[in-house]
C-alpha atoms as a PDB file:
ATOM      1  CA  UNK A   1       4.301  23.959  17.078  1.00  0.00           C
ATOM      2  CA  UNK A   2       7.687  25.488  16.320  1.00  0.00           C
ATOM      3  CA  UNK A   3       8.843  28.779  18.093  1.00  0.00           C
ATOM      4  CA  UNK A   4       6.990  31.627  16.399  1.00  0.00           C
ATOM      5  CA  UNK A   5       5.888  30.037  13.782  1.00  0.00           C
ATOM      6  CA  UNK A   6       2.732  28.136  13.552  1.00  0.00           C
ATOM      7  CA  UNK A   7       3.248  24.735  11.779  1.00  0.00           C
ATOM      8  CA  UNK A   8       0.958  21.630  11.292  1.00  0.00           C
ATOM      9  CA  UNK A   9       0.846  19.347  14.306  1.00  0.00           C
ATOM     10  CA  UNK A  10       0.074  15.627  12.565  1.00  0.00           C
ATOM     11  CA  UNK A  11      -1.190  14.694  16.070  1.00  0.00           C
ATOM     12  CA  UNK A  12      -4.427  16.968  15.600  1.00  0.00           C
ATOM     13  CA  UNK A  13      -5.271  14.087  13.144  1.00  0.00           C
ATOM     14  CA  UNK A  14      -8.432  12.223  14.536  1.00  0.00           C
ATOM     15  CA  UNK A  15      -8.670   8.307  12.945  1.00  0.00           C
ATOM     16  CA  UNK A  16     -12.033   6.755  13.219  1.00  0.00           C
ATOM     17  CA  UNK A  17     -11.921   2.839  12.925  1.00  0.00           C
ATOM     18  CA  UNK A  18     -12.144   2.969   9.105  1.00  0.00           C
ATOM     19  CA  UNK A  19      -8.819   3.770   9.102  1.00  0.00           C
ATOM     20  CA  UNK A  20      -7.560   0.739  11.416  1.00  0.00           C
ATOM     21  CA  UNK A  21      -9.608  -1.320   8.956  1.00  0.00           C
ATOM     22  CA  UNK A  22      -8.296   0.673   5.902  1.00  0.00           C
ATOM     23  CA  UNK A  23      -4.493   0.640   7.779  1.00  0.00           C
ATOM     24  CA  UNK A  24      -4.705  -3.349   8.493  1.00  0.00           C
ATOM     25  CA  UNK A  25      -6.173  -4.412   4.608  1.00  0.00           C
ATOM     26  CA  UNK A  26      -3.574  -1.900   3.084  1.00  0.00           C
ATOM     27  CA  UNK A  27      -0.800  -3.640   4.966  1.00  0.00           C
ATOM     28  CA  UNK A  28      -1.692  -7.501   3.975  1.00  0.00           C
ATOM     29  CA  UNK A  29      -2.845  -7.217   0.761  1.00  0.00           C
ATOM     30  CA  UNK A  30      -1.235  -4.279  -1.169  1.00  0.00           C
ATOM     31  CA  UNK A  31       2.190  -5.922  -0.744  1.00  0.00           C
ATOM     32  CA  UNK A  32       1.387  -9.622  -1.994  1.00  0.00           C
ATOM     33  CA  UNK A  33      -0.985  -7.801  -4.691  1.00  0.00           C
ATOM     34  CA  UNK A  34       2.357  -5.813  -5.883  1.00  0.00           C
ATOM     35  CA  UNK A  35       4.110  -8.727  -6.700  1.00  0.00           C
ATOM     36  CA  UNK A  36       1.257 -10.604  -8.069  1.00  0.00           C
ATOM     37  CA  UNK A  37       0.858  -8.309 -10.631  1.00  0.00           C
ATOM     38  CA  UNK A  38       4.451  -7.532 -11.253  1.00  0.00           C
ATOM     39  CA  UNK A  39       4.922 -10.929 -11.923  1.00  0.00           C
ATOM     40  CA  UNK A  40       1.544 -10.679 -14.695  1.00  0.00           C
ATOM     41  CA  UNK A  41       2.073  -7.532 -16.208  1.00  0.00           C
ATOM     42  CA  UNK A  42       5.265  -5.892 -14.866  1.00  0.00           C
ATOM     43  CA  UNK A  43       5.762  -2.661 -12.326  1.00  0.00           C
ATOM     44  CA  UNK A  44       4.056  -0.402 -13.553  1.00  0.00           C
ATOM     45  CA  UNK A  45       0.067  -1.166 -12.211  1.00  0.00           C
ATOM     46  CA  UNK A  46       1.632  -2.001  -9.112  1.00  0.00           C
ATOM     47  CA  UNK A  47       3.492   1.388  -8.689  1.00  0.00           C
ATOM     48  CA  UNK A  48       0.210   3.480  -9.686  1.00  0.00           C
ATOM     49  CA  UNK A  49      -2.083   1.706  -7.073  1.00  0.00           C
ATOM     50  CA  UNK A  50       0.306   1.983  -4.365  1.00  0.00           C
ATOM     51  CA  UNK A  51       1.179   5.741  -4.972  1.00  0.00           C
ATOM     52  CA  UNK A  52      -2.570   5.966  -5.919  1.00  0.00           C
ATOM     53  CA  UNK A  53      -3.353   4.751  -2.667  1.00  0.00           C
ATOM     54  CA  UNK A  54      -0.464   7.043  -0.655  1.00  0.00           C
ATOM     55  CA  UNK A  55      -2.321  10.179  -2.523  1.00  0.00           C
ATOM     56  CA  UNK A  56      -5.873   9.564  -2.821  1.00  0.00           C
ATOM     57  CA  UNK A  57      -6.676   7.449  -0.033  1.00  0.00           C
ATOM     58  CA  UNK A  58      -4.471   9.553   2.825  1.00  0.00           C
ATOM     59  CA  UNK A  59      -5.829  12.715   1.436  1.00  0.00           C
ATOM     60  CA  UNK A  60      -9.067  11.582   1.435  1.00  0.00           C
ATOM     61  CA  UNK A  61      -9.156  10.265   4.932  1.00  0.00           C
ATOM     62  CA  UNK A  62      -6.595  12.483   6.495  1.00  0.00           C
ATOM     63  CA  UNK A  63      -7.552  15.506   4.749  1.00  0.00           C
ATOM     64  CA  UNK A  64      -3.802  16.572   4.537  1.00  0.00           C
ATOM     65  CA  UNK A  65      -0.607  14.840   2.642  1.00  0.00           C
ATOM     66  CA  UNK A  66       1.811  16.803   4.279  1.00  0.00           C
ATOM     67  CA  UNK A  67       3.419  18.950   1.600  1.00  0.00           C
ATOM     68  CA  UNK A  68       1.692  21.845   1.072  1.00  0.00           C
ATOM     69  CA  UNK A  69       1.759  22.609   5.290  1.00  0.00           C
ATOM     70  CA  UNK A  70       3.449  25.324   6.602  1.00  0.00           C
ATOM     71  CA  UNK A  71       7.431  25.071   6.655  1.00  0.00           C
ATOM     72  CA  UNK A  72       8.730  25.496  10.340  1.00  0.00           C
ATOM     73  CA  UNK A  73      11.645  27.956  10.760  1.00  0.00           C
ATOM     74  CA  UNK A  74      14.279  24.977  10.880  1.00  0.00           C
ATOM     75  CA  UNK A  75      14.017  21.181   9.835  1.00  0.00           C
ATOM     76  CA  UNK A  76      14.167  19.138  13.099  1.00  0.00           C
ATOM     77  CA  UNK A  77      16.999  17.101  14.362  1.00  0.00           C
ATOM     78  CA  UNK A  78      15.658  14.002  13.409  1.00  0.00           C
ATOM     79  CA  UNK A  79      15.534  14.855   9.621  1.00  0.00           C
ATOM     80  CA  UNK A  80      19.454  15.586  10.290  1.00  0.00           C
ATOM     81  CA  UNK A  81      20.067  11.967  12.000  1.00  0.00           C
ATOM     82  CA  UNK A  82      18.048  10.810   8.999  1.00  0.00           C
ATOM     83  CA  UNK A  83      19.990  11.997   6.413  1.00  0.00           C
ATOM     84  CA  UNK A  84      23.506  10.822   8.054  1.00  0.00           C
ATOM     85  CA  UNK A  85      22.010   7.340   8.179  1.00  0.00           C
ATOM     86  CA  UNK A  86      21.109   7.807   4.372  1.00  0.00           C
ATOM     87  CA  UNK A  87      24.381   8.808   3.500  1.00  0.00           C
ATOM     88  CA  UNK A  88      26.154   5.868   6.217  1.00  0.00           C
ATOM     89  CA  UNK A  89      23.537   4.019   3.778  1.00  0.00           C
ATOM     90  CA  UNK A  90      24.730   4.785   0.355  1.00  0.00           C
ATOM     91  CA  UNK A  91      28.576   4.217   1.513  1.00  0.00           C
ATOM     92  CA  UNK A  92      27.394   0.299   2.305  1.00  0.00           C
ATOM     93  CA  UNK A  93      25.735   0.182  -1.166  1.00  0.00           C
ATOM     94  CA  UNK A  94      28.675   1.525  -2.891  1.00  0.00           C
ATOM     95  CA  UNK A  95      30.882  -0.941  -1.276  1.00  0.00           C
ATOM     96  CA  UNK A  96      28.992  -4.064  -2.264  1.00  0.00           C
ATOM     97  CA  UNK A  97      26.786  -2.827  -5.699  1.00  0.00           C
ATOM     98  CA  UNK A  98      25.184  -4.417  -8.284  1.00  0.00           C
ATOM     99  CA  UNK A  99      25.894  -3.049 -11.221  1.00  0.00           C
ATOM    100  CA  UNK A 100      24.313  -3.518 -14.962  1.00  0.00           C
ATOM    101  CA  UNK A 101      27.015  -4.500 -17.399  1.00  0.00           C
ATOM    102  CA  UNK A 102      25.951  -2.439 -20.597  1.00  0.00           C
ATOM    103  CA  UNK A 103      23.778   0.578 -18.468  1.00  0.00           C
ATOM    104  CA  UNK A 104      21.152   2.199 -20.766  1.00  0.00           C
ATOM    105  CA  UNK A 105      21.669   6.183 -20.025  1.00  0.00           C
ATOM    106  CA  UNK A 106      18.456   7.635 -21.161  1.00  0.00           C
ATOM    107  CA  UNK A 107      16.633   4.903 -19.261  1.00  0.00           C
ATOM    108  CA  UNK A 108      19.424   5.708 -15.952  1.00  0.00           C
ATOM    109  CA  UNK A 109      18.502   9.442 -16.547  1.00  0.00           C
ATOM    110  CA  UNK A 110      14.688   8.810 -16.853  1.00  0.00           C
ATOM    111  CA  UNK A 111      14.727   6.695 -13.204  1.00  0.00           C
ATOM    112  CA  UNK A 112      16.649   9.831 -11.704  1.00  0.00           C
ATOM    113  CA  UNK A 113      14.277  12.308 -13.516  1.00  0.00           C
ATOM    114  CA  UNK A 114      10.798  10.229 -12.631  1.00  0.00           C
ATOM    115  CA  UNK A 115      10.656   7.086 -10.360  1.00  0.00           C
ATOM    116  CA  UNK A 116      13.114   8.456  -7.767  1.00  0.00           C
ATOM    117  CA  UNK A 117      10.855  11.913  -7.204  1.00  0.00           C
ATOM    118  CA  UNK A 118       7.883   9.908  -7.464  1.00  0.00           C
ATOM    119  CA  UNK A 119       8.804   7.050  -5.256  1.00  0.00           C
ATOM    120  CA  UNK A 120      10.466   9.471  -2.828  1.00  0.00           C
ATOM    121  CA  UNK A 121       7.175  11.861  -2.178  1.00  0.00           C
ATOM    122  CA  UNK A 122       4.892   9.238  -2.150  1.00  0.00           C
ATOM    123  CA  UNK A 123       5.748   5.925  -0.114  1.00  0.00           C
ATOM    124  CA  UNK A 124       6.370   7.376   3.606  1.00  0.00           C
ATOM    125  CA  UNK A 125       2.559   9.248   2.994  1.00  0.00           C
ATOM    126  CA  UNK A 126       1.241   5.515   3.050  1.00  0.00           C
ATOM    127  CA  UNK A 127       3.899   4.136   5.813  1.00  0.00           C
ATOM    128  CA  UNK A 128       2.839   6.848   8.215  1.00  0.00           C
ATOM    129  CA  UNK A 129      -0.765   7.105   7.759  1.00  0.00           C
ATOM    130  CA  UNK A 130      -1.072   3.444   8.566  1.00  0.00           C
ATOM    131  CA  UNK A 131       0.898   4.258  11.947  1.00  0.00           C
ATOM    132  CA  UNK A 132      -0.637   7.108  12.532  1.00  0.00           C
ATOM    133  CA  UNK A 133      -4.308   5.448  12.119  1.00  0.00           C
ATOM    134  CA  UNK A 134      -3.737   3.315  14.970  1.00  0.00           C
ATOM    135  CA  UNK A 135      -1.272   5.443  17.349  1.00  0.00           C
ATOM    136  CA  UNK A 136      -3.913   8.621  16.829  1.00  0.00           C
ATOM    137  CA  UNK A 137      -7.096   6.368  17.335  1.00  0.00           C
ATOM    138  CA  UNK A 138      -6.961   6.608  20.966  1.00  0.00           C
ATOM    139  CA  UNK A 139      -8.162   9.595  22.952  1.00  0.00           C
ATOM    140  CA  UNK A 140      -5.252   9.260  25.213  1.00  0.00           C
ATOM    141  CA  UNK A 141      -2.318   7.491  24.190  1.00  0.00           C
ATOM    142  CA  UNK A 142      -1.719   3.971  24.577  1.00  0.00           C
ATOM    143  CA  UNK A 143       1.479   2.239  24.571  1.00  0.00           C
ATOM    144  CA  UNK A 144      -0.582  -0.749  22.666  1.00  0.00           C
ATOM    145  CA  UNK A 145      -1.722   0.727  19.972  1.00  0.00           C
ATOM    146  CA  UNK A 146       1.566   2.508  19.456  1.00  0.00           C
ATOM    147  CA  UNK A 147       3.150  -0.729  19.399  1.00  0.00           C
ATOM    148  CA  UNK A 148       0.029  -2.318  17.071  1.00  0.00           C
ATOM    149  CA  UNK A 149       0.992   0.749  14.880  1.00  0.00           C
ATOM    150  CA  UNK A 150       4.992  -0.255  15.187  1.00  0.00           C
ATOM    151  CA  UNK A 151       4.205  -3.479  13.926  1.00  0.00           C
ATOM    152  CA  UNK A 152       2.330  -2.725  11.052  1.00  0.00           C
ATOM    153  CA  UNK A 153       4.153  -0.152   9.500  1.00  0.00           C
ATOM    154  CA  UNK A 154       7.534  -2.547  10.009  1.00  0.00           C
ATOM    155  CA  UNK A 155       4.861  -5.512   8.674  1.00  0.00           C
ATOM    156  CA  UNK A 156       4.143  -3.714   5.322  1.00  0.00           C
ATOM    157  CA  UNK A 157       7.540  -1.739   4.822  1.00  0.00           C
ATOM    158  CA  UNK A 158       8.816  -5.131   5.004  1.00  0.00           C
ATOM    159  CA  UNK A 159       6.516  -7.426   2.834  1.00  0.00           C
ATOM    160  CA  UNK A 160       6.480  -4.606   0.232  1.00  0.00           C
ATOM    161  CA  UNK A 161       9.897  -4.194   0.011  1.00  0.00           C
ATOM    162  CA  UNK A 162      10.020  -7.937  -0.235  1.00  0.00           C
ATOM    163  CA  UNK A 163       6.901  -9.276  -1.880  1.00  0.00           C
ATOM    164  CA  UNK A 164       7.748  -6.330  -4.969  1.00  0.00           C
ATOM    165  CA  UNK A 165      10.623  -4.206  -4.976  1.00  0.00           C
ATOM    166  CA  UNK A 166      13.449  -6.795  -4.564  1.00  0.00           C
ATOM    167  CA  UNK A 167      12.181  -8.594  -7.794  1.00  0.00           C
ATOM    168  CA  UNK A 168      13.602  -5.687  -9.701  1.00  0.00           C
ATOM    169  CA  UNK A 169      15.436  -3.101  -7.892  1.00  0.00           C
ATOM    170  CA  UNK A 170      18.753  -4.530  -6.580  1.00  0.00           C
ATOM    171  CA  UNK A 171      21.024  -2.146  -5.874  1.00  0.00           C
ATOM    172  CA  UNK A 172      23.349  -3.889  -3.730  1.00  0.00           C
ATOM    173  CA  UNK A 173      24.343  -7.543  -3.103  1.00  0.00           C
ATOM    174  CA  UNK A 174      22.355  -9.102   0.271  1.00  0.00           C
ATOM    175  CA  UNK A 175      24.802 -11.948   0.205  1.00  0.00           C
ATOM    176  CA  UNK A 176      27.546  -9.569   1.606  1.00  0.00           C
ATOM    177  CA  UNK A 177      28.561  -7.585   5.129  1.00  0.00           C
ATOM    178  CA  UNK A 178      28.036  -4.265   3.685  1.00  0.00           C
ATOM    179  CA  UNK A 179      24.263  -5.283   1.251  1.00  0.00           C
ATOM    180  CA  UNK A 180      23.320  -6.219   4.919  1.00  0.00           C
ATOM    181  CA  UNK A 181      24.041  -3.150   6.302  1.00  0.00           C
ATOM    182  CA  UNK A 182      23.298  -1.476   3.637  1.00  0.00           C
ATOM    183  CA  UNK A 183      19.503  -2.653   4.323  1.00  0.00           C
ATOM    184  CA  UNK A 184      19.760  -2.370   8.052  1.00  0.00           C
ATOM    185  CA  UNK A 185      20.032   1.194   7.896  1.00  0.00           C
ATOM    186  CA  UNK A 186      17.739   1.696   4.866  1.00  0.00           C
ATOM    187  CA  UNK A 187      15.176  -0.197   8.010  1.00  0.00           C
ATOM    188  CA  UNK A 188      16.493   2.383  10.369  1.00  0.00           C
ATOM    189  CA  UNK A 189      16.022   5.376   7.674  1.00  0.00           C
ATOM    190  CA  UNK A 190      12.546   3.655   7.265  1.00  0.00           C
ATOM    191  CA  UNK A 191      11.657   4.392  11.208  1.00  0.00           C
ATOM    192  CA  UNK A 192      13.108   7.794  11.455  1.00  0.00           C
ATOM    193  CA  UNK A 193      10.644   9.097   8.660  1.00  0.00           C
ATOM    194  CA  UNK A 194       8.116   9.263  12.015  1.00  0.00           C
ATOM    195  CA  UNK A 195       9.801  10.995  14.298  1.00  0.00           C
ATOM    196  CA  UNK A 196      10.711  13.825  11.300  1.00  0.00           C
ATOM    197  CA  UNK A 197       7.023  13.595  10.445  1.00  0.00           C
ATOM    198  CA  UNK A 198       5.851  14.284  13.837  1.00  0.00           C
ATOM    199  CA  UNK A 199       8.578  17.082  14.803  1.00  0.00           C
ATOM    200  CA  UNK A 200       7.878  18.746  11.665  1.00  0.00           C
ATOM    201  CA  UNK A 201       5.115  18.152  10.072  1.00  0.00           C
ATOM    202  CA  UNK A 202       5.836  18.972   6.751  1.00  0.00           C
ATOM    203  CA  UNK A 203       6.292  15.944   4.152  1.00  0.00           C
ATOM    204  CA  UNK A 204       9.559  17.489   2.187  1.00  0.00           C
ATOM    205  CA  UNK A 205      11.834  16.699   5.281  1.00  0.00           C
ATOM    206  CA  UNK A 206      10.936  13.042   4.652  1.00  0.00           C
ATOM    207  CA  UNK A 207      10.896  13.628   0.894  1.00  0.00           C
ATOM    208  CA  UNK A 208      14.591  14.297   1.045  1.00  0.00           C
ATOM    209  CA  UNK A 209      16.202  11.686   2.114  1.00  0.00           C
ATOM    210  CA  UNK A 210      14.169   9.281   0.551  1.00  0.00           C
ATOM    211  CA  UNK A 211      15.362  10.939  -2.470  1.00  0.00           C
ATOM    212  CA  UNK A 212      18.930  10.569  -1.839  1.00  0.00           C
ATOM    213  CA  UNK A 213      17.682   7.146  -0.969  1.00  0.00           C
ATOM    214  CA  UNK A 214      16.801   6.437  -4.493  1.00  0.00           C
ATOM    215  CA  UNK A 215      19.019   8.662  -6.579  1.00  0.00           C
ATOM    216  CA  UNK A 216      22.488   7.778  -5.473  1.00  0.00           C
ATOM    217  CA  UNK A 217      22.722   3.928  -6.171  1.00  0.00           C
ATOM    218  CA  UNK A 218      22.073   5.183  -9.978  1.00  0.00           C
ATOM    219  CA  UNK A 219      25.220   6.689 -10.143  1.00  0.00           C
ATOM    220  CA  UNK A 220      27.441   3.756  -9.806  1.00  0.00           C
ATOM    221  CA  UNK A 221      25.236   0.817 -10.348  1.00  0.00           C
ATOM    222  CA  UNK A 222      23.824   2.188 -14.255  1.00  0.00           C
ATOM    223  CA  UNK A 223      20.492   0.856 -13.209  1.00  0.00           C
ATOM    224  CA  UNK A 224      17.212   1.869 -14.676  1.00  0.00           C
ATOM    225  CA  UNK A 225      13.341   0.723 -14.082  1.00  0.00           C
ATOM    226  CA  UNK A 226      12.343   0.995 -17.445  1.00  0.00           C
ATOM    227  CA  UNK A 227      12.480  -2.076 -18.581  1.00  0.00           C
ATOM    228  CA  UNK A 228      10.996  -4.141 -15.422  1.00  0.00           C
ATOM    229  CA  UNK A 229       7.656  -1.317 -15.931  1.00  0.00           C
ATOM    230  CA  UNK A 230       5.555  -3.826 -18.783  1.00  0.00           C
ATOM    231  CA  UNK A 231       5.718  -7.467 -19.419  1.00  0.00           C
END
């Protein structure tokens, strides 16, 4: 609850052990299925199951996404911390970018336009609800399935980053200081999507950063997922 304003409170949530099921097969198989069929066929059938699954699948089972909840009277702190790290972020990956020799501009534009929205409102819906699955499950809260939940969202925001995104979206070098800490704090960003989620609950203040997440490294680097959708 914020003062004098009612908001959604994500905690009200009740998981029944589908979801740890659901939360446990999501996070070993939708990342080595990703780049399975990225390798076959390209990103595009990837992307559409694993937003399909971050919209369907949460609003099925959760009954709420997160967007379309009341807007508390402020964002909270934690959105504010996540947003410096984002930009702290960005400065590594300008320092150390990879950047396409002979950039395509409508493609560049359409990323910015499409993927970066879409990726940005959709991902952290999946991340959270497999946290949330097992650190709601209990009646009273237990520091182990907190931690079980930890693990598994770090597990699949991990493996998918590494089993599928990295074999097309390179934005900045890993061999160097600042690619390092450029993903370091992209991990940290990654983390700080809960605590925003649970002060808030209202998706956009985990929407936003994301977004700057994936928009800004287009500026400078001339990159564009269009041609790594269809092989």
């Amino acid at each position: 609850m914020s003062e004098g304003r009612k908001t959604y409170d994500p905690t009200t949530w009740k998981p029944g052990r589908l979801d740890l099921i659901l939360s446990v097969v999501i996070t070993l198989s939708l990342p080595p299925l990703a780049g399975w069929l990225y390798d076959k066929k390209g990103a595009l059938i990837p992307m559409l199951i694993y937003y399909g699954l971050a919209w369907g699948l949460v609003k099925l089972r959760r009954g709420v996404i997160g967007y379309r909840t009341p807007m508390p009277e402020k964002p909270p702190v934690w959105f504010y911390i996540n947003v410096a790290v984002i930009i702290i972020a960005l400065a590594f990956a300008y320092m150390s970018p990879i950047k396409v020799e002979n950039p395509w501009l409508p493609g560049v534009v359409l990323t910015a336009l499409l993927w970066a929205p879409a990726n940005a409102s959709s991902e952290q819906i999946l991340w959270l609800y497999i946290f949330d699955s097992w650190d709601l499950y209990p009646r009273e809260r237990r520091i182990g399935y907190r931690i079980v939940g930890l693990l598994l969202f770090a597990a699949f925001v991990g493996m998918i980053h590494a089993m599928f995104w990295t074999k097309f979206l390179q934005v900045a070098r890993p061999d160097t200081v600042f690619g390092a800490l450029f993903v370091l704090a992209t991990a940290i960003s990654g983390f700080l999507h809960i605590p925003v989620w649970r002060r808030s609950g209202q998706m956009v203040f985990t929407f936003l950063p994301h977004f700057l997440l994936n928009l800004g490294p287009l500026l400078w680097t001339g990159y564009s997922i269009l041609p790594y959708l269809w092989k």
